[in-house]
C-alpha atoms as a PDB file:
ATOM      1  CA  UNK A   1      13.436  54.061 -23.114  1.00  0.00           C
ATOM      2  CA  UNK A   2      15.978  51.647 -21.468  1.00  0.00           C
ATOM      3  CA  UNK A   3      18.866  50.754 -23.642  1.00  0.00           C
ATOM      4  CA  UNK A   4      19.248  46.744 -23.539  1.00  0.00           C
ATOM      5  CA  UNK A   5      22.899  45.426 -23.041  1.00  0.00           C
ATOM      6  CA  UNK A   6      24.064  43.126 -25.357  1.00  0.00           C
ATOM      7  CA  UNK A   7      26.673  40.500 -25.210  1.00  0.00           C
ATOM      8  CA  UNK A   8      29.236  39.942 -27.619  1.00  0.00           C
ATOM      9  CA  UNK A   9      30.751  36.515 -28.742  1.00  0.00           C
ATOM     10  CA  UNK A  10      34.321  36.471 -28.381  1.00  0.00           C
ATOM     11  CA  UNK A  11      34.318  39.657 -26.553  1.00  0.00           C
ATOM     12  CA  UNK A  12      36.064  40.441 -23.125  1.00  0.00           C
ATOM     13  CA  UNK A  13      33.839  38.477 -21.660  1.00  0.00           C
ATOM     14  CA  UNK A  14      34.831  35.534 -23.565  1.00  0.00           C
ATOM     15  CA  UNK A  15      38.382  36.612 -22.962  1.00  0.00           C
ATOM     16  CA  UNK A  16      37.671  36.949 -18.853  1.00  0.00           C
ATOM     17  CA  UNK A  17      36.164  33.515 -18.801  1.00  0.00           C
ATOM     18  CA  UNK A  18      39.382  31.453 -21.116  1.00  0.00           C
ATOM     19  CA  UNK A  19      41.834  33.590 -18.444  1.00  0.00           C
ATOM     20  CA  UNK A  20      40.100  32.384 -15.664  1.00  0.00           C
ATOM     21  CA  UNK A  21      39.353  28.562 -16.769  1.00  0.00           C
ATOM     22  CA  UNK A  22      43.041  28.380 -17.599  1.00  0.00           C
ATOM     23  CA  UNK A  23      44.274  29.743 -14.696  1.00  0.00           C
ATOM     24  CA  UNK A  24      42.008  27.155 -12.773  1.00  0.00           C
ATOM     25  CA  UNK A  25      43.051  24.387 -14.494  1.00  0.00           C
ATOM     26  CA  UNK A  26      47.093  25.344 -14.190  1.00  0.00           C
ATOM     27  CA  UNK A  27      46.456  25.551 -10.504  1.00  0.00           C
ATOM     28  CA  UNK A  28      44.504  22.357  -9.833  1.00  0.00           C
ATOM     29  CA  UNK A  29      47.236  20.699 -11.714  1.00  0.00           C
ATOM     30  CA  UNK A  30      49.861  22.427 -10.070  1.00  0.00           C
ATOM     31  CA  UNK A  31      49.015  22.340  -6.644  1.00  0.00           C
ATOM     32  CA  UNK A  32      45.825  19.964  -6.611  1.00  0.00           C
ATOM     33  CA  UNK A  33      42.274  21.057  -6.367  1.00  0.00           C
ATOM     34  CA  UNK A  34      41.785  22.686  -2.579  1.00  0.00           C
ATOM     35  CA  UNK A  35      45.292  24.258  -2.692  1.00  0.00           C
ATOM     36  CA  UNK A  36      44.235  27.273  -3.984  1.00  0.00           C
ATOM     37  CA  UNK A  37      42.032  30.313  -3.579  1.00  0.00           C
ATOM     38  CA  UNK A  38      39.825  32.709  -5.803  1.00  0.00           C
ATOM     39  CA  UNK A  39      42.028  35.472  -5.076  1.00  0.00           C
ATOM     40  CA  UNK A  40      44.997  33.169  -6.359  1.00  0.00           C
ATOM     41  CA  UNK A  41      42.556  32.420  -9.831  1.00  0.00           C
ATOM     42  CA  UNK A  42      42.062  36.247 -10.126  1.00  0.00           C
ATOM     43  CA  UNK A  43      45.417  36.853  -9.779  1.00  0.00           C
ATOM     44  CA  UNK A  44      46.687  34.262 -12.355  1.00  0.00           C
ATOM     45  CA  UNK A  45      44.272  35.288 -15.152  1.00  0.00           C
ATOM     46  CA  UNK A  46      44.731  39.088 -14.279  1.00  0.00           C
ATOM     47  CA  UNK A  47      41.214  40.071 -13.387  1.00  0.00           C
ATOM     48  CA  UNK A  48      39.719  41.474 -10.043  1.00  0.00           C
ATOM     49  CA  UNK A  49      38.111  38.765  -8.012  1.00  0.00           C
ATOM     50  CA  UNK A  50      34.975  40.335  -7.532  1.00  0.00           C
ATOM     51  CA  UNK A  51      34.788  39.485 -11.056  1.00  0.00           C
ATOM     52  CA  UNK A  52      35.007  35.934 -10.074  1.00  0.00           C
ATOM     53  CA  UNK A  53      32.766  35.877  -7.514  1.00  0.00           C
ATOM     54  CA  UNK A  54      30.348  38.144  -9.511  1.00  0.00           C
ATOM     55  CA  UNK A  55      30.043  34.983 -12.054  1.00  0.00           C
ATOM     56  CA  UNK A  56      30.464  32.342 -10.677  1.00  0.00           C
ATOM     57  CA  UNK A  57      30.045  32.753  -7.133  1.00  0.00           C
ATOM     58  CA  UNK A  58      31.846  30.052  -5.498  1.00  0.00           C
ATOM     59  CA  UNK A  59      35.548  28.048  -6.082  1.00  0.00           C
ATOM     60  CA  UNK A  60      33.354  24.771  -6.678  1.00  0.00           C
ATOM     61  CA  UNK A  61      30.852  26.584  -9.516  1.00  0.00           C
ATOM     62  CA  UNK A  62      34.054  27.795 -11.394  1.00  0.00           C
ATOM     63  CA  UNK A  63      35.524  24.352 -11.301  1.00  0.00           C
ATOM     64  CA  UNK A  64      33.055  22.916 -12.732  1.00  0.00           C
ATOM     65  CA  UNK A  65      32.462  25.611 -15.154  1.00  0.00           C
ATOM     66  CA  UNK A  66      36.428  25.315 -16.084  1.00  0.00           C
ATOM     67  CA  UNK A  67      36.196  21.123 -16.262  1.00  0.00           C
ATOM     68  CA  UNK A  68      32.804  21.643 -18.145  1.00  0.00           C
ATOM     69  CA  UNK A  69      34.682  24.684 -21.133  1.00  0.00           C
ATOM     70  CA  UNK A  70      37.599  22.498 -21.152  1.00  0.00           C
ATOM     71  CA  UNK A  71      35.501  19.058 -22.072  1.00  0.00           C
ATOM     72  CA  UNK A  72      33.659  21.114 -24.500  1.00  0.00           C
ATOM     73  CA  UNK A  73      36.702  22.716 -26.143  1.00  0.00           C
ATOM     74  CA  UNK A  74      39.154  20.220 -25.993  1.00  0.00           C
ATOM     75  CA  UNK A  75      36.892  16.932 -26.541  1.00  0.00           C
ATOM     76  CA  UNK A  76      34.979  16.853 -29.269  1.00  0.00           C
ATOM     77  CA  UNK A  77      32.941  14.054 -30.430  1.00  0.00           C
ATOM     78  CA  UNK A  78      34.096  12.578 -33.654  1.00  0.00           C
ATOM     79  CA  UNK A  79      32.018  11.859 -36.621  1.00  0.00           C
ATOM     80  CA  UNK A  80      33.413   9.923 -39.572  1.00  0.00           C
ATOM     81  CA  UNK A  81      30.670   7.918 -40.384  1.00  0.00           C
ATOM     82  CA  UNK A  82      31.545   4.265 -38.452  1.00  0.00           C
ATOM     83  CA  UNK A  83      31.826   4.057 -35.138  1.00  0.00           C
ATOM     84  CA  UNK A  84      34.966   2.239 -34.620  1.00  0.00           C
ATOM     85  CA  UNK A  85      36.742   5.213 -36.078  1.00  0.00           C
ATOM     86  CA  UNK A  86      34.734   7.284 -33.729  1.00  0.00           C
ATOM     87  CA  UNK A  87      35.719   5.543 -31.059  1.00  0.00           C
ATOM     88  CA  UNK A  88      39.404   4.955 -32.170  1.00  0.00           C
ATOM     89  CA  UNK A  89      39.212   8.956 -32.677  1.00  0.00           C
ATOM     90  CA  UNK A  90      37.622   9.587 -29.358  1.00  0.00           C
ATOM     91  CA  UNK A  91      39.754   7.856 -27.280  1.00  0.00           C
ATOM     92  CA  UNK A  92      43.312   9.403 -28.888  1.00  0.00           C
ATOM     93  CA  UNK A  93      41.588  12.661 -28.208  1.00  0.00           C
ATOM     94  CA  UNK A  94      40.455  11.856 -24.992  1.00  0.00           C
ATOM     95  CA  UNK A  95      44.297  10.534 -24.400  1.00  0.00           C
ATOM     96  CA  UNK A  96      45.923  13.867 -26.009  1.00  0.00           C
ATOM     97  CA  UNK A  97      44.011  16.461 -24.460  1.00  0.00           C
ATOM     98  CA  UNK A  98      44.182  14.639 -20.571  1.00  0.00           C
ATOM     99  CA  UNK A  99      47.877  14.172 -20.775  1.00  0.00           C
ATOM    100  CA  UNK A 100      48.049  17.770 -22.341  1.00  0.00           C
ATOM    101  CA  UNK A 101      48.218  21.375 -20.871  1.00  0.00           C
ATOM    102  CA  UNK A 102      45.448  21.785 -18.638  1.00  0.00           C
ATOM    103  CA  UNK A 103      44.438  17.394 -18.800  1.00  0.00           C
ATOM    104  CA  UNK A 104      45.257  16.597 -15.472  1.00  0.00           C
ATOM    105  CA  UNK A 105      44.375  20.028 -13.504  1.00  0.00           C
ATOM    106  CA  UNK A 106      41.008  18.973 -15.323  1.00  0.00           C
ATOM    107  CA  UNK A 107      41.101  15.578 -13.943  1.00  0.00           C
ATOM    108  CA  UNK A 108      41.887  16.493 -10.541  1.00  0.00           C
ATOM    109  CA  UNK A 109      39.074  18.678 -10.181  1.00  0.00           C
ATOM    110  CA  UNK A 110      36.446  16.410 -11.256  1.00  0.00           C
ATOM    111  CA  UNK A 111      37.565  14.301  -8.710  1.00  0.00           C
ATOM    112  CA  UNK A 112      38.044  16.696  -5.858  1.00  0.00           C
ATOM    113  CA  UNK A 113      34.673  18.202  -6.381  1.00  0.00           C
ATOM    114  CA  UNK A 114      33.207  15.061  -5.338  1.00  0.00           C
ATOM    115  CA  UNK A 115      34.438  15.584  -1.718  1.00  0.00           C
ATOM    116  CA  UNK A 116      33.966  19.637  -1.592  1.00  0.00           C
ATOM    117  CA  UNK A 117      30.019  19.289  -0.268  1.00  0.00           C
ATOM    118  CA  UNK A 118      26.496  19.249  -1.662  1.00  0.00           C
ATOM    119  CA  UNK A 119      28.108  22.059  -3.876  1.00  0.00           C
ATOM    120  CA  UNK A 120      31.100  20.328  -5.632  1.00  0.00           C
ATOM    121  CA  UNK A 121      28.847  17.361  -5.662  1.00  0.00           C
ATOM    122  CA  UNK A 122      26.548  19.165  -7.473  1.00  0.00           C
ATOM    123  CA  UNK A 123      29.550  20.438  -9.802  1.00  0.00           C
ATOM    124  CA  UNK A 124      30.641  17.374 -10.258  1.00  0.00           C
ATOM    125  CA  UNK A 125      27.430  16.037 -11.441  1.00  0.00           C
ATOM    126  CA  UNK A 126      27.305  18.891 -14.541  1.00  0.00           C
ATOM    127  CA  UNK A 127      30.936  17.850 -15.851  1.00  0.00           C
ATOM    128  CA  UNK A 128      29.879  14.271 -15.768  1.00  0.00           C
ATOM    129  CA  UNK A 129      26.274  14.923 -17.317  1.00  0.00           C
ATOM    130  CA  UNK A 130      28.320  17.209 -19.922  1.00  0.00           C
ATOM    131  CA  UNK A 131      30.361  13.851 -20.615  1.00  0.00           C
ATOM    132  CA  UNK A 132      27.559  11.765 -20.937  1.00  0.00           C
ATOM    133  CA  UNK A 133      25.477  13.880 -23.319  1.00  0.00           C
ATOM    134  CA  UNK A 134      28.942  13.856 -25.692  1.00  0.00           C
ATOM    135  CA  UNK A 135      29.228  10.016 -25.759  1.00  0.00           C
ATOM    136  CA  UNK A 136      25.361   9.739 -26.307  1.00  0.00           C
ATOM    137  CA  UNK A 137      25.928  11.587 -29.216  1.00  0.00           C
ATOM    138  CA  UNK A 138      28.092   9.693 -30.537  1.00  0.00           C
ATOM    139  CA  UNK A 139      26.100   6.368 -29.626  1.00  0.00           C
ATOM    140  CA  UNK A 140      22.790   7.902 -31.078  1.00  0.00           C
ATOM    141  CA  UNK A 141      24.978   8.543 -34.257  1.00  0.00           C
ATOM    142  CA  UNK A 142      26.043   5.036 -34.706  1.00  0.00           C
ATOM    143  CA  UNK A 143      22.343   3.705 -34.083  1.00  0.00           C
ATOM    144  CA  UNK A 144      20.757   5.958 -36.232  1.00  0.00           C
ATOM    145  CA  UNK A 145      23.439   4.462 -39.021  1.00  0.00           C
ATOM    146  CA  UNK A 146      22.444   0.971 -38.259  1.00  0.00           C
ATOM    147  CA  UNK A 147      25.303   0.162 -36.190  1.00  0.00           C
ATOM    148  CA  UNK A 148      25.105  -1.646 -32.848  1.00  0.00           C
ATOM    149  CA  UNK A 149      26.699   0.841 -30.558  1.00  0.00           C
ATOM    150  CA  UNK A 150      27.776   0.409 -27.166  1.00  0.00           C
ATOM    151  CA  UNK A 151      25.654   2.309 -23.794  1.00  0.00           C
ATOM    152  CA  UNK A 152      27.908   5.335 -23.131  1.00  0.00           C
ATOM    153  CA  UNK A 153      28.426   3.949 -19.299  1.00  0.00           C
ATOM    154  CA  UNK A 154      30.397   1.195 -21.281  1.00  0.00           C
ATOM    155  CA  UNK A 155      32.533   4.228 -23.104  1.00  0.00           C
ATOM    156  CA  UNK A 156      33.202   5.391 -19.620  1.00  0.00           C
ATOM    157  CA  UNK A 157      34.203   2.102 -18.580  1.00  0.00           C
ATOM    158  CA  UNK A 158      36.482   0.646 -20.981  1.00  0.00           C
ATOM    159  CA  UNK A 159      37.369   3.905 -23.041  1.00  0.00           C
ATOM    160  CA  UNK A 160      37.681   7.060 -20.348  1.00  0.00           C
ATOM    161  CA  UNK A 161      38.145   5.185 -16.959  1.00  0.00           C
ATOM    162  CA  UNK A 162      41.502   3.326 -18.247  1.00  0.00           C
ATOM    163  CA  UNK A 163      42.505   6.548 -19.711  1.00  0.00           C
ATOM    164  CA  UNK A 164      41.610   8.356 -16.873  1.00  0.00           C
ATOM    165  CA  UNK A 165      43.576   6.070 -14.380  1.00  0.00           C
ATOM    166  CA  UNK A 166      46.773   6.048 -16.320  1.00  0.00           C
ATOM    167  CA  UNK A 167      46.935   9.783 -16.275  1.00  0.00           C
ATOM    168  CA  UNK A 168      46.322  10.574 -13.122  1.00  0.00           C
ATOM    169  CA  UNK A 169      48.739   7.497 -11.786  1.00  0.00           C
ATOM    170  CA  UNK A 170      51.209   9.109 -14.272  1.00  0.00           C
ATOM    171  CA  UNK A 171      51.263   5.387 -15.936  1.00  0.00           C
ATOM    172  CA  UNK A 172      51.671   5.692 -19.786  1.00  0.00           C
ATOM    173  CA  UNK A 173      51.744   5.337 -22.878  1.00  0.00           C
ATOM    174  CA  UNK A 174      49.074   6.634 -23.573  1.00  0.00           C
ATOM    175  CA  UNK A 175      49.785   6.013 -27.479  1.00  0.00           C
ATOM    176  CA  UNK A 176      47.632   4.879 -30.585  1.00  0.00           C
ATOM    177  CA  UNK A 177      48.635   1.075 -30.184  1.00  0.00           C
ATOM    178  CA  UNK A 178      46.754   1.682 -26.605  1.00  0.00           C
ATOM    179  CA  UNK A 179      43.893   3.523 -27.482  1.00  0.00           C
ATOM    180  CA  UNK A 180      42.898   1.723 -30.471  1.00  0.00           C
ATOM    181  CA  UNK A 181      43.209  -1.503 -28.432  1.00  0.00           C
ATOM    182  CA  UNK A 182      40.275  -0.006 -26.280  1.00  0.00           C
ATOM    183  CA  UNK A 183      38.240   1.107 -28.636  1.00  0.00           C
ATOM    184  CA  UNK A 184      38.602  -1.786 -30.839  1.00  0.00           C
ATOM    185  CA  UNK A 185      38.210  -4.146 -27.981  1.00  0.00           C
ATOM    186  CA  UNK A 186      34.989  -2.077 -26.769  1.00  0.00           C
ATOM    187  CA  UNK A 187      33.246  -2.465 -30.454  1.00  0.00           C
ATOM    188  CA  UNK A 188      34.575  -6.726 -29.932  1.00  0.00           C
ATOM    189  CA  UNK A 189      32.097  -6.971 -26.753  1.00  0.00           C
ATOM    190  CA  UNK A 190      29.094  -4.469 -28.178  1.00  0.00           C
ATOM    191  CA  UNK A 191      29.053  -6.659 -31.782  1.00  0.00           C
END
């Protein structure tokens, strides 16, 4: 009888994947998304690069993969019951974690993958999807409460996009004052 393998949750393949998303992120931000090879990741996050390759099989999969883990683990949607303060909560988040360890290599390589081929195009397409399905979340929340909530394209325009700009044009503050103003300003128009 063949033995089945199992996985385990937090296990060193868990601990593979966080090395290698962090040393992805610390590069793109470092030296920009292009500037750097697999053998460079491996290196950085201390495993062999076959294991790379054996995962995730090209630089543009593991970028996305990376940008995808880090929106996931870093940007949560909010739920405390109105959706101004989801909003308000979103967008300091959003603010924190981009400006933060890790925000901008992010940030970089969502962009970059857009001109790496039908490949990073493709990548590119998952982190944004993964973005989308978070802010519908939060919009199907605030419906399903009775509140008049906002498309999530309209998040991305007046919430991320300003926050995203600022960062990456190294333009701050990127403080409460600012981020309520967009959120509060965003809940103005949708009302």
């Amino acid at each position: 009888m063949e033995s089945e393998k199992t996985r385990r949750p937090g296990g060193r393949s868990a601990r593979v994947r966080t090395a290698v998303h962090q040393a992805v992120t610390e590069l793109a931000a470092e030296r920009g998304y292009g500037n750097f090879t697999v053998g460079e990741v491996a290196a950085r996050a201390g495993v062999a690069d076959t294991s790379i390759y054996r995962r995730w099989g090209t630089l543009e999969a593991l970028s996305a993969d990376a940008a995808i883990g880090w929106l996931t683990e870093h940007s949560p949607i909010p739920d405390t019951g109105s959706l101004t303060t989801d909003l308000r909560g979103f967008a300091a988040k959003v603010a924190s974690d981009v400006s933060g360890p890790g925000g901008l290599g992010v940030l970089r390589l969502a962009m970059a993958l857009t001109n790496a081929g039908e490949t990073g195009q493709q990548a590119r397409n998952q982190f944004l999807m993964a973005r989308f399905e978070q802010l519908r979340t939060m919009v199907d929340r605030a419906t399903a409460r009775g509140e008049r909530a906002p498309d999530p394209m309209d998040i991305v325009d007046h919430i991320l996009a300003p926050i995203y700009v600022r960062t990456l044009f190294g333009m701050g503050p990127l403080d409460a004052g600012y981020t309520n103003g967009l959120a509060d300003r965003l809940v103005d128009q949708s009302a």
